[in-house]
C-alpha atoms as a PDB file:
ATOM      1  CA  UNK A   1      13.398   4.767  -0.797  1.00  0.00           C
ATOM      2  CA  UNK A   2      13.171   0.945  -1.106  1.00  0.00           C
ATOM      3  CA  UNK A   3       9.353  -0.235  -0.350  1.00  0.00           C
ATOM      4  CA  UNK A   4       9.757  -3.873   1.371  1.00  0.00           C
ATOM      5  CA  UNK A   5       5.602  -3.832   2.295  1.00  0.00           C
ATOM      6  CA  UNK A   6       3.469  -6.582   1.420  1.00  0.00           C
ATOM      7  CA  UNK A   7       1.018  -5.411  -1.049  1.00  0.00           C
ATOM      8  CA  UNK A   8      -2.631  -7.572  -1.371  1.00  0.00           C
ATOM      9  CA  UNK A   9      -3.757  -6.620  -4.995  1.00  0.00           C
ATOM     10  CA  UNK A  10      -7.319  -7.942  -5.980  1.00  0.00           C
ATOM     11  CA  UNK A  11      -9.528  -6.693  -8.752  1.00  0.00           C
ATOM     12  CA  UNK A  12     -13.049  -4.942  -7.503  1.00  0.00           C
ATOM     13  CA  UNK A  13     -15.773  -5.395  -9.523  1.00  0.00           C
ATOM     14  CA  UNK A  14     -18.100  -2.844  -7.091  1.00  0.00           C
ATOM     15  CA  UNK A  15     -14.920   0.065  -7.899  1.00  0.00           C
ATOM     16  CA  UNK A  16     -14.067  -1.643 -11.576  1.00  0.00           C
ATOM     17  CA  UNK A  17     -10.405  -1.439 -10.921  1.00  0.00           C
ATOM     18  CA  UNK A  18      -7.911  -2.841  -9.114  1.00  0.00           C
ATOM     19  CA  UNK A  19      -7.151  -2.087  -5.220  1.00  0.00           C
ATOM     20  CA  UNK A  20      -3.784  -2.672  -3.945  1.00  0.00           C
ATOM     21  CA  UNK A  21      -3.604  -2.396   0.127  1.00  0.00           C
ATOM     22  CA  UNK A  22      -0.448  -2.196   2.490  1.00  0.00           C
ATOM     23  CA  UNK A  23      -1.551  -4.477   5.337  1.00  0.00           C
ATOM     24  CA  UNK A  24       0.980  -2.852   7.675  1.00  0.00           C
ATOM     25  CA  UNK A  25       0.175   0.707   6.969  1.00  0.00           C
ATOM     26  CA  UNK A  26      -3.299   0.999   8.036  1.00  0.00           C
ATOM     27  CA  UNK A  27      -5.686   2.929   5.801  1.00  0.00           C
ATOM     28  CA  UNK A  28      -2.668   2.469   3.073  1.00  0.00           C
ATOM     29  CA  UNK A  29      -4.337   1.919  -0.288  1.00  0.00           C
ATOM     30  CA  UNK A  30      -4.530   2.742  -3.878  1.00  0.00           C
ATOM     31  CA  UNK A  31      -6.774   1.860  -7.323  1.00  0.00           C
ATOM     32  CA  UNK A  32      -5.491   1.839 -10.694  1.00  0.00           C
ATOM     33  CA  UNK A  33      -6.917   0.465 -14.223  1.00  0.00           C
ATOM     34  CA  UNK A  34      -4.417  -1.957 -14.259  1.00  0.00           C
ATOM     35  CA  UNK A  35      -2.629  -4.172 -12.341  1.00  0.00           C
ATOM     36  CA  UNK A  36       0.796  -2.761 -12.617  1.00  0.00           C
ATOM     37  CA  UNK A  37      -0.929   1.213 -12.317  1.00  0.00           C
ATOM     38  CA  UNK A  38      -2.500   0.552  -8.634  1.00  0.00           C
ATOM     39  CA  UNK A  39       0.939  -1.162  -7.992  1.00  0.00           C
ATOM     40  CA  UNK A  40       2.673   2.303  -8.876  1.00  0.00           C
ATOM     41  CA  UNK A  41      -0.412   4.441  -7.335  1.00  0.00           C
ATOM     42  CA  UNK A  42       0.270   2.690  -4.193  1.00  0.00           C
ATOM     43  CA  UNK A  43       4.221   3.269  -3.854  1.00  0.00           C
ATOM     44  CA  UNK A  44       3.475   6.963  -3.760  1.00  0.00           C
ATOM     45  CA  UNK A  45       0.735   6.567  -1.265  1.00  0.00           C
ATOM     46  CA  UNK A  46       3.361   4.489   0.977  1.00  0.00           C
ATOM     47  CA  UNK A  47       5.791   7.272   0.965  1.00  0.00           C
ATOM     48  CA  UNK A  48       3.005   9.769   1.494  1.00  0.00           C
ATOM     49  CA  UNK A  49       1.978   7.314   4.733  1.00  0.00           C
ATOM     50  CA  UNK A  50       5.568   7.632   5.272  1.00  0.00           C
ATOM     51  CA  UNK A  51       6.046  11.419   5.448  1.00  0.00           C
ATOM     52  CA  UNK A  52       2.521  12.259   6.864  1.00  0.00           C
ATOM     53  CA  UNK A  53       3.617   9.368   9.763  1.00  0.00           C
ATOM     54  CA  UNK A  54       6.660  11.220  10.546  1.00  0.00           C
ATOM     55  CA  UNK A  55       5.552  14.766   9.992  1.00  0.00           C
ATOM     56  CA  UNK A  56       3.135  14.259  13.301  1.00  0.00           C
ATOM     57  CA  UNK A  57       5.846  11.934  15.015  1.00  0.00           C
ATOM     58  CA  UNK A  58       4.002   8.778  14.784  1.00  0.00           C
ATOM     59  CA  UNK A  59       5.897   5.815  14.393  1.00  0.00           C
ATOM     60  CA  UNK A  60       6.670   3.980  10.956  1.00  0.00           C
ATOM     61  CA  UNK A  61       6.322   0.292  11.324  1.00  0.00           C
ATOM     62  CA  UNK A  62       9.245  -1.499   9.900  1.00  0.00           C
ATOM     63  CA  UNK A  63       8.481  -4.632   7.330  1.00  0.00           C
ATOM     64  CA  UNK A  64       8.169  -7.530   8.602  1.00  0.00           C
ATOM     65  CA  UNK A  65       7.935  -9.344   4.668  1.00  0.00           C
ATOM     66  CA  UNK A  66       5.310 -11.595   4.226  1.00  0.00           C
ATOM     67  CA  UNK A  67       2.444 -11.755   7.020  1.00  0.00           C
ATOM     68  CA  UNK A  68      -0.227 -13.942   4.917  1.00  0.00           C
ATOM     69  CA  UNK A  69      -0.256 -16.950   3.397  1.00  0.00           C
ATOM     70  CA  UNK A  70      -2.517 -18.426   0.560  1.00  0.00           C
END
């Protein structure tokens, strides 16, 4: 499965690690250590979102690329 969601990765001081969200997938979020480990903890949450979505036959929002701008 190819993940096309925007991620917004940020370090948290109050949690000490970093959080990486899925804007489009609400409640879709992960931690890791690192950078690149909440990066990888969050693809598995997506396709958890994913299945869990579809499992109660709610519908998965397609990606629409980037939605924020700095």
């Amino acid at each position: 499965m190819k993940i096309r969601y925007e991620l917004i990765i940020y370090w948290s001081d109050e949690d000490q690690a970093f959080i990486a969200e899925v804007p489009e997938l609400p409640g879709c979020a992960a931690d890791g250590e690192t950078y690149q480990a909440a990066v990888q903890n969050v693809e598995v949450v997506i396709q958890e979102w994913i299945e869990t979505a579809q499992r109660l036959g709610r519908t998965v929002p397609e990606s629409k690329g980037r939605l924020l701008f700095a």
